[in-house]
C-alpha atoms as a PDB file:
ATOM      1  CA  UNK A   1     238.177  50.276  -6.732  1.00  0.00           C
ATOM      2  CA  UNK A   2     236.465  48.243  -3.871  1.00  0.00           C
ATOM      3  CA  UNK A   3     235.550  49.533  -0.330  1.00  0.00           C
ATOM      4  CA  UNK A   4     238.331  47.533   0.949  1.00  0.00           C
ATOM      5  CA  UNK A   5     240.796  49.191  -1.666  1.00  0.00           C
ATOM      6  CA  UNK A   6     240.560  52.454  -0.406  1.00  0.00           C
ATOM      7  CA  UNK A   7     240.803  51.304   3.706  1.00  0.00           C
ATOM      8  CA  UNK A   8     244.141  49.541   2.701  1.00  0.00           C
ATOM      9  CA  UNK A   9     245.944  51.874   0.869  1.00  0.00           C
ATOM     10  CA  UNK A  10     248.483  53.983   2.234  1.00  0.00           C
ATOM     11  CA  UNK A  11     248.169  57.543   3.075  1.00  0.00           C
ATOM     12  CA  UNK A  12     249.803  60.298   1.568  1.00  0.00           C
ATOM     13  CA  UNK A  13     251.464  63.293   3.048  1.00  0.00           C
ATOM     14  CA  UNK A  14     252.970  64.171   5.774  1.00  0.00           C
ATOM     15  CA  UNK A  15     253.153  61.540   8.937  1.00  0.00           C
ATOM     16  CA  UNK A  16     250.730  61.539  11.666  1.00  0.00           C
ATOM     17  CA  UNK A  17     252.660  64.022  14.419  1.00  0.00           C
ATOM     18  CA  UNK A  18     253.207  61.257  16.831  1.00  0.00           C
ATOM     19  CA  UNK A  19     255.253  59.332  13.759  1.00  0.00           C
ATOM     20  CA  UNK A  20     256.873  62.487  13.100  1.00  0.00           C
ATOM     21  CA  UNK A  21     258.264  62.983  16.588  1.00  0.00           C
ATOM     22  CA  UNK A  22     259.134  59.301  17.001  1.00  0.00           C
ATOM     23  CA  UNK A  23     261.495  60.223  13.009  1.00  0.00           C
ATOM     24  CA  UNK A  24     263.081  63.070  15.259  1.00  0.00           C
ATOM     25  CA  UNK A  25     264.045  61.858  17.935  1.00  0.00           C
ATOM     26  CA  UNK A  26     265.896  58.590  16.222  1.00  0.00           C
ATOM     27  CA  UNK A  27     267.489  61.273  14.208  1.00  0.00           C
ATOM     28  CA  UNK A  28     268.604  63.298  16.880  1.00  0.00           C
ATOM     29  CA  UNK A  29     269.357  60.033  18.834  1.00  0.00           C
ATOM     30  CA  UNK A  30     271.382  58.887  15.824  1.00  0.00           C
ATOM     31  CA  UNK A  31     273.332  62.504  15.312  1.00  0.00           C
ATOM     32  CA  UNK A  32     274.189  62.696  19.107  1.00  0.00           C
ATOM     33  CA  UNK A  33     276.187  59.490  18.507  1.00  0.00           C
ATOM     34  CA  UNK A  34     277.670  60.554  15.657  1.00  0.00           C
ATOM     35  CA  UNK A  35     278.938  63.193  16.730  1.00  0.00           C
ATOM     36  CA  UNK A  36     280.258  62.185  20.034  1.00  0.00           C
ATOM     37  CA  UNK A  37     282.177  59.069  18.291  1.00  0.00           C
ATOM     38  CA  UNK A  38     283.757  60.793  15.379  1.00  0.00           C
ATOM     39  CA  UNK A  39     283.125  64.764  15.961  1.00  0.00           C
ATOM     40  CA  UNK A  40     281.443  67.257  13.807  1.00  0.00           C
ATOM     41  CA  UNK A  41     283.507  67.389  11.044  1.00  0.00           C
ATOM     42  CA  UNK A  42     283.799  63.253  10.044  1.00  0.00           C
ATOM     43  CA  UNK A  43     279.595  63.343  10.742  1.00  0.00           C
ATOM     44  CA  UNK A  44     277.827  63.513   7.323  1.00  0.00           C
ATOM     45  CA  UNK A  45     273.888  63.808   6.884  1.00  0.00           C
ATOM     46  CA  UNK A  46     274.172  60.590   4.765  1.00  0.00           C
ATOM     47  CA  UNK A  47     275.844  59.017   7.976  1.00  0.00           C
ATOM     48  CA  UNK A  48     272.806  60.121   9.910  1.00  0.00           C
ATOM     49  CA  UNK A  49     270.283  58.754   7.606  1.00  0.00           C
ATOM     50  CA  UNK A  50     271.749  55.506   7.689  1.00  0.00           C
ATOM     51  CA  UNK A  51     272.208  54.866  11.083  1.00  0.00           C
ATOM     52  CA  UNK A  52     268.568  56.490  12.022  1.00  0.00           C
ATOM     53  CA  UNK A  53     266.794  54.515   8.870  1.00  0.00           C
ATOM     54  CA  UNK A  54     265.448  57.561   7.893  1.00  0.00           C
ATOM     55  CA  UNK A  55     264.736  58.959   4.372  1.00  0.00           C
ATOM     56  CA  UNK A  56     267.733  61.135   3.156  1.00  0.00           C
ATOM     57  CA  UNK A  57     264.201  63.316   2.310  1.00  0.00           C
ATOM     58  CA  UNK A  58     262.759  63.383   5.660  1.00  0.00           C
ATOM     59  CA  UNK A  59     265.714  64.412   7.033  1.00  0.00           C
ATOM     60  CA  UNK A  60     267.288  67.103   4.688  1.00  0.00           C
ATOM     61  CA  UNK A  61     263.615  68.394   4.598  1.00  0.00           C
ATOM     62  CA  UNK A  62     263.404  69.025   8.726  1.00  0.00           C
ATOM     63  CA  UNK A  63     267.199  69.737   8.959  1.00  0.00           C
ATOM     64  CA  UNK A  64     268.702  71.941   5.881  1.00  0.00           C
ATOM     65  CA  UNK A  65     271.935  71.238   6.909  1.00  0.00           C
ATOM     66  CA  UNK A  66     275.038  69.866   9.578  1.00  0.00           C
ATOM     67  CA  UNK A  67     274.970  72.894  11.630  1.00  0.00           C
ATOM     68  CA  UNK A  68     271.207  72.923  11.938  1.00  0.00           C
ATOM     69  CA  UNK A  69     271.104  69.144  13.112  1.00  0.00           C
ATOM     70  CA  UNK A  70     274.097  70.163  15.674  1.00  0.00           C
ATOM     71  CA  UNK A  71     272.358  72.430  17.245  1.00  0.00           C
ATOM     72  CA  UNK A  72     269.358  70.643  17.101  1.00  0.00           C
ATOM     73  CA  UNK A  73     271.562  68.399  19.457  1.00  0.00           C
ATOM     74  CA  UNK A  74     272.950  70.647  21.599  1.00  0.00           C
ATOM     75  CA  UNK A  75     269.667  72.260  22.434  1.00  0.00           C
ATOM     76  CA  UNK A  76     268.577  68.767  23.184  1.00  0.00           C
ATOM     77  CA  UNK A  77     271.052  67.899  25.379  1.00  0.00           C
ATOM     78  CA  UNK A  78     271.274  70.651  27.214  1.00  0.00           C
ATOM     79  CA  UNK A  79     267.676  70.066  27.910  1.00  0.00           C
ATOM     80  CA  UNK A  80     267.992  66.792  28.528  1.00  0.00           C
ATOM     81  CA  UNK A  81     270.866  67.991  31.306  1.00  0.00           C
ATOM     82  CA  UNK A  82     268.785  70.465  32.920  1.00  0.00           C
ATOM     83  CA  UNK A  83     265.551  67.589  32.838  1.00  0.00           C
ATOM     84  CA  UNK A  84     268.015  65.241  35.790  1.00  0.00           C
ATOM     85  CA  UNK A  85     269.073  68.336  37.581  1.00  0.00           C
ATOM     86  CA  UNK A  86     267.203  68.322  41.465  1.00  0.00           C
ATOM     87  CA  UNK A  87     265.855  71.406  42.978  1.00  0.00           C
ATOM     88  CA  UNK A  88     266.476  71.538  46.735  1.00  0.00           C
ATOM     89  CA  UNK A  89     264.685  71.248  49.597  1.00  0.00           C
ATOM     90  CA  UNK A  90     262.242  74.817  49.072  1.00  0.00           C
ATOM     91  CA  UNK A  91     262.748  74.403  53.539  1.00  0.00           C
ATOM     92  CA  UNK A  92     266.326  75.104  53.970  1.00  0.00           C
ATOM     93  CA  UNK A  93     267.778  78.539  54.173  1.00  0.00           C
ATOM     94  CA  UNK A  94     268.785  80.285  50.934  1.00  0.00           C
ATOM     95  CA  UNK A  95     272.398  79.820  51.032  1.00  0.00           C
ATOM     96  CA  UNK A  96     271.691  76.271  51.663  1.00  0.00           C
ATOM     97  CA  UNK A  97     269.470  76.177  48.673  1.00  0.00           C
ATOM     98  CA  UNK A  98     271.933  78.270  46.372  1.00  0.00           C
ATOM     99  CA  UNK A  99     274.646  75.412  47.331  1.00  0.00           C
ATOM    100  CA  UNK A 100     272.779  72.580  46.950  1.00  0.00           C
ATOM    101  CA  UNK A 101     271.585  73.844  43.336  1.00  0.00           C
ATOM    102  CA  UNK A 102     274.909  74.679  42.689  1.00  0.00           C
ATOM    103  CA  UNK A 103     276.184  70.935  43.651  1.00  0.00           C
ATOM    104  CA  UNK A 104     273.630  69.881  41.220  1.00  0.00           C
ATOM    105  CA  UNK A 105     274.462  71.729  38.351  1.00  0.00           C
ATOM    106  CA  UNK A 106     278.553  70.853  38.438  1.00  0.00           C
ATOM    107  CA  UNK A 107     277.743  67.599  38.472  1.00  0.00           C
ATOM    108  CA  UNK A 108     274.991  68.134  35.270  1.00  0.00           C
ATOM    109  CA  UNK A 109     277.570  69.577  33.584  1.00  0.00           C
ATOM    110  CA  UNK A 110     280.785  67.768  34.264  1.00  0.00           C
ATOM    111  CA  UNK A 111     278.999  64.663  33.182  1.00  0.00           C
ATOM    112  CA  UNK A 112     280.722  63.169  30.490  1.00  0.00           C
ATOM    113  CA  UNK A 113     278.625  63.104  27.575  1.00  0.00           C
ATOM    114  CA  UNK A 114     277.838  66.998  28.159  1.00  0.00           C
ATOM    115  CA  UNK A 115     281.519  67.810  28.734  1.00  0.00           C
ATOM    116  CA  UNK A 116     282.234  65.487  25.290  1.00  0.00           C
ATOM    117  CA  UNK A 117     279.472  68.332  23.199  1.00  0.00           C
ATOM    118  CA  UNK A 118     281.267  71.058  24.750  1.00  0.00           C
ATOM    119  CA  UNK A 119     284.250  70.124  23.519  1.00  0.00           C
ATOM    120  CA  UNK A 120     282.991  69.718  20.057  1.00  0.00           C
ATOM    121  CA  UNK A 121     281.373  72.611  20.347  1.00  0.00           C
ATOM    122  CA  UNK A 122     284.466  75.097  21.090  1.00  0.00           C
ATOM    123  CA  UNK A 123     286.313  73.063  18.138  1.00  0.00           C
ATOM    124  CA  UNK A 124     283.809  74.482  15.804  1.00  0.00           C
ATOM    125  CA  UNK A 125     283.658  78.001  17.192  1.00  0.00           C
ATOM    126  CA  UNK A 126     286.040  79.253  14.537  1.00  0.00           C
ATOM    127  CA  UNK A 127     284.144  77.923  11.571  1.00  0.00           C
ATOM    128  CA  UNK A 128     280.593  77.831  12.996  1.00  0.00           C
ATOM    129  CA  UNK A 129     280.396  80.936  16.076  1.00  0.00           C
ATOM    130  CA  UNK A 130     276.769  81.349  16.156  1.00  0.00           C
ATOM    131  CA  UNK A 131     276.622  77.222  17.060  1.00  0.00           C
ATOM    132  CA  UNK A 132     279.007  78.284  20.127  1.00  0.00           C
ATOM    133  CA  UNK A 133     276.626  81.031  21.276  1.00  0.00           C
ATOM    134  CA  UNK A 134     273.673  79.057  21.126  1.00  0.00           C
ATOM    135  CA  UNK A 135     275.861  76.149  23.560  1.00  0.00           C
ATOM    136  CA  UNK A 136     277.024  79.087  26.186  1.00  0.00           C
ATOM    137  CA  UNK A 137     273.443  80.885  26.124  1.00  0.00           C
ATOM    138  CA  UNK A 138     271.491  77.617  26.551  1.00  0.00           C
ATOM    139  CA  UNK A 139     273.678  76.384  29.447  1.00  0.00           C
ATOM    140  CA  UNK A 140     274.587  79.728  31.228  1.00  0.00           C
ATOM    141  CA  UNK A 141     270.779  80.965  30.955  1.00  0.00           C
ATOM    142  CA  UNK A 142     269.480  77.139  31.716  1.00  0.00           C
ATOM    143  CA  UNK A 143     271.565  77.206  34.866  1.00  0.00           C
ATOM    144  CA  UNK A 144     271.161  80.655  36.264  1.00  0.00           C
ATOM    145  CA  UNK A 145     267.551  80.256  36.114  1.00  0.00           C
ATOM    146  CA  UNK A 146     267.267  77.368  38.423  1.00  0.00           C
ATOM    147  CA  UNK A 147     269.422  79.014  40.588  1.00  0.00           C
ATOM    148  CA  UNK A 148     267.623  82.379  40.266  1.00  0.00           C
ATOM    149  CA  UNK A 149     264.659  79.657  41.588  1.00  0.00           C
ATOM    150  CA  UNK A 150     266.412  78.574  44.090  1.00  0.00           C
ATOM    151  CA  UNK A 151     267.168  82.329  45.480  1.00  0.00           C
ATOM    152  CA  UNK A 152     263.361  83.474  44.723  1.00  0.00           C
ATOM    153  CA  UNK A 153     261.521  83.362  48.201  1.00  0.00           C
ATOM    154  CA  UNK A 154     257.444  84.890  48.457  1.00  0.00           C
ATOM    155  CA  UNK A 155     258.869  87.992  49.146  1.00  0.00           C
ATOM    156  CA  UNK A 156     261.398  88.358  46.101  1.00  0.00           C
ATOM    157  CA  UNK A 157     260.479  87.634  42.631  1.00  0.00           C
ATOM    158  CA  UNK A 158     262.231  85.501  40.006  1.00  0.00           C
ATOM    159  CA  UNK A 159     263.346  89.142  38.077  1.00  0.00           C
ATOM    160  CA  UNK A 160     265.368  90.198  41.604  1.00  0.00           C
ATOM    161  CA  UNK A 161     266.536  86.804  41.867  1.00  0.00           C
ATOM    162  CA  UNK A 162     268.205  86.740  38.463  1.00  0.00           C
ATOM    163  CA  UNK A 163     271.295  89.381  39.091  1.00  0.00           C
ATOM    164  CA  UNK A 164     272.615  87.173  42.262  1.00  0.00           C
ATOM    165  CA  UNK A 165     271.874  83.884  40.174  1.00  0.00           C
ATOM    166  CA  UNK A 166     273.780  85.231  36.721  1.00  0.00           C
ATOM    167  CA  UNK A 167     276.400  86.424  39.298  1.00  0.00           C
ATOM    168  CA  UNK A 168     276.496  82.830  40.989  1.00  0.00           C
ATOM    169  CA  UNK A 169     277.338  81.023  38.016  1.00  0.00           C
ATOM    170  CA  UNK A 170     280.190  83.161  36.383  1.00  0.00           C
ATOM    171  CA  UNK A 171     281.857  82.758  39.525  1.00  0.00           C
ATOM    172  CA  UNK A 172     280.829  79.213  40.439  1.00  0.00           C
ATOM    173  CA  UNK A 173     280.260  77.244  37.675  1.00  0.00           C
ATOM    174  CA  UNK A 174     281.494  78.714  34.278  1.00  0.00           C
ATOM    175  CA  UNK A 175     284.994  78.587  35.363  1.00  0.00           C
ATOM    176  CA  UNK A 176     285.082  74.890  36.190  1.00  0.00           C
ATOM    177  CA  UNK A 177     282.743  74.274  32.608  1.00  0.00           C
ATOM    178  CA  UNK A 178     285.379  75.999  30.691  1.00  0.00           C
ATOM    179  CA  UNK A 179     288.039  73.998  32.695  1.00  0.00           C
ATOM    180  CA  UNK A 180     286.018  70.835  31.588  1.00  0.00           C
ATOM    181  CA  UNK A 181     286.028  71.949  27.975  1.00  0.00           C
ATOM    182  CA  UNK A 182     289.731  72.435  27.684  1.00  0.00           C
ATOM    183  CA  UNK A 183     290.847  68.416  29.485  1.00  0.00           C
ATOM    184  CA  UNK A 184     290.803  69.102  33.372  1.00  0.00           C
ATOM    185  CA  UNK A 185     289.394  66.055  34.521  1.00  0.00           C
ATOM    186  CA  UNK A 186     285.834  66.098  35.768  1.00  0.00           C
ATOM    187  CA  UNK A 187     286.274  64.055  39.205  1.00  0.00           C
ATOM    188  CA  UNK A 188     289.054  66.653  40.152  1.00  0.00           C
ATOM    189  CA  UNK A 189     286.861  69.251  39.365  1.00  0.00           C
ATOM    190  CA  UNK A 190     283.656  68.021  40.889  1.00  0.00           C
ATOM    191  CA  UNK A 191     286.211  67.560  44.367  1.00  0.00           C
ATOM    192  CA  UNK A 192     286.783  71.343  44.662  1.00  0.00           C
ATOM    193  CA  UNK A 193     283.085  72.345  43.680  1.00  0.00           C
ATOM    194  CA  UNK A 194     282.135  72.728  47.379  1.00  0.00           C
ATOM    195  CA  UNK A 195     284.976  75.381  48.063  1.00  0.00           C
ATOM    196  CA  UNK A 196     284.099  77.327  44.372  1.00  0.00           C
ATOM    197  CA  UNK A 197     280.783  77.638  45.019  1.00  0.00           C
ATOM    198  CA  UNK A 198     281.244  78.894  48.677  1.00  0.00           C
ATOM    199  CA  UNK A 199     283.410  81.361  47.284  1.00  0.00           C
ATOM    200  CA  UNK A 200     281.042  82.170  45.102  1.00  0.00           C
ATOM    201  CA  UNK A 201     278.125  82.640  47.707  1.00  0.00           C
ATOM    202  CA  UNK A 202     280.686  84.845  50.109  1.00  0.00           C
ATOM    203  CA  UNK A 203     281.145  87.198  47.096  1.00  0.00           C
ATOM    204  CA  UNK A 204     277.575  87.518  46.318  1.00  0.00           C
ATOM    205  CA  UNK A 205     276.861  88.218  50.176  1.00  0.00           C
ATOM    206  CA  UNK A 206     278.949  90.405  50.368  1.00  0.00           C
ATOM    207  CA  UNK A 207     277.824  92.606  47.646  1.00  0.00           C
ATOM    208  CA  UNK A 208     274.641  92.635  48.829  1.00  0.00           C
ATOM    209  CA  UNK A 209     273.109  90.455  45.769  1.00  0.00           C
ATOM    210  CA  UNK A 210     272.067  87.305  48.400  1.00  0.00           C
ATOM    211  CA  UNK A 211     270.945  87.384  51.909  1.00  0.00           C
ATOM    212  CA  UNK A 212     272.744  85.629  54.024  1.00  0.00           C
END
C-alpha cells in the first residue's frame, strides 16, 4: 500500500456530524412532503428513502420506525413555526404586547402547511395517541411561552407570567387551532382573531391574571 493509497481511500464509520445533519434534514425534508401529499398512512419508509437518496440503512438506523419519523416532523415543524413568529415591541403596554403576540401566533398556526400536519395528526390519534400529545404539547407549550414572554416585565418573572399566558391561549388560540383542524377556513378565522383574542385579554383582566 502506497502513501497515496491510504490518503484516497474512503473512511469508514459513521459520517462526519456536519454530513450527518445535512442526511437529516433531506430526510425530514423528504418525510414532510410525503406526508403532506399523501398522509401518514400511504407514506412508507421505502418512499422516504427514495425520494431523500438516502440508504434504507441510514435511515431505519436513526428512525426505527413511521411514527418516530412523524414526529420527528412534527417537532420540526412546529419549531420551524415558532422560528417566523415576531415578538413585539418590549415598549408598548402589556395588553398591547399580549395582542400583538397573539396576532402572531394565529397567523403561525393557521398557515397552511401547519394546519395540513394538524390535520394528519388528529387522523392518527386513534391508532397512534402519544403522536397527538406530542403535536398539542409542542404547540400549546411553544405558544404560551412566548406569550408568557410577552407578559413578563422586570418586575414579574417568566414563572408568574405563565398562568395568564396558558390561560391566554385556551381561550384565544386553541379554539380557532382546533377549528382549523376540523375544515373552517383559515382566512375566516384569521378575520375574527382580533375580537377572540380581546375576549381573551378581558377575561384574563378580569380575573386578575394580567394587568391591565
Amino acid at each position: 500500500m502506497t502513501p497515496s493509497d491510504t490518503i484516497n481511500r474512503p473512511r469508514r464509520g459513521r459520517p462526519p456530524a456536519g454530513e450527518a445533519g445535512m442526511a437529516e434534514a433531506r430526510v425530514l425534508d423528504a418525510a414532510t412532503a410525503l406526508f403532506l401529499e399523501q398522509g401518514f398512512g400511504r407514506t412508507t419508509l421505502d418512499q422516504v428513502s427514495e425520494r431523500s437518496r438516502t440508504g434504507k440503512s441510514t435511515l431505519y438506523g436513526r428512525f426505527a420506525s413511521k411514527e418516530v419519523l412523524f414526529e420527528a416532523v412534527v417537532r420540526r415543524s412546529i419549531a420551524a413555526m415558532f422560528a417566523d413568529v415576531t415578538e413585539p415591541d418590549p415598549t408598548l403596554p402589556v395588553r398591547e404586547r399580549v395582542r400583538a403576540t397573539g396576532m402572531a401566533l394565529a397567523r403561525a398556526l393557521l398557515e397552511s402547511r401547519c394546519v395540513a400536519l394538524m390535520r394528519i395528526t388528529a387522523a392518527e390519534a386513534g391508532n397512534f395517541p402519544e403522536l397527538a400529545t406530542v403535536g398539542y404539547r409542542e404547540s400549546f407549550d411553544g405558544a404560551a411561552r412566548f406569550v408568557a414572554d410577552a407578559i413578563a416585565q422586570e418586575d414579574d418573572s417568566f414563572e408568574n407570567a405563565m398562568p395568564a399566558a396558558c390561560r391566554f391561549v385556551e381561550l384565544a388560540l386553541q379554539p380557532m387551532s382546533f377549528q382549523a383542524t376540523f375544515g373552517a377556513p383559515s382566512d375566516e378565522l384569521l378575520a375574527l382573531a382580533d375580537r377572540d383574542i380581546d375576549d381573551a385579554l378581558s377575561v384574563i383582566v378580569a380575573r386578575g391574571l394580567l394587568k391591565d
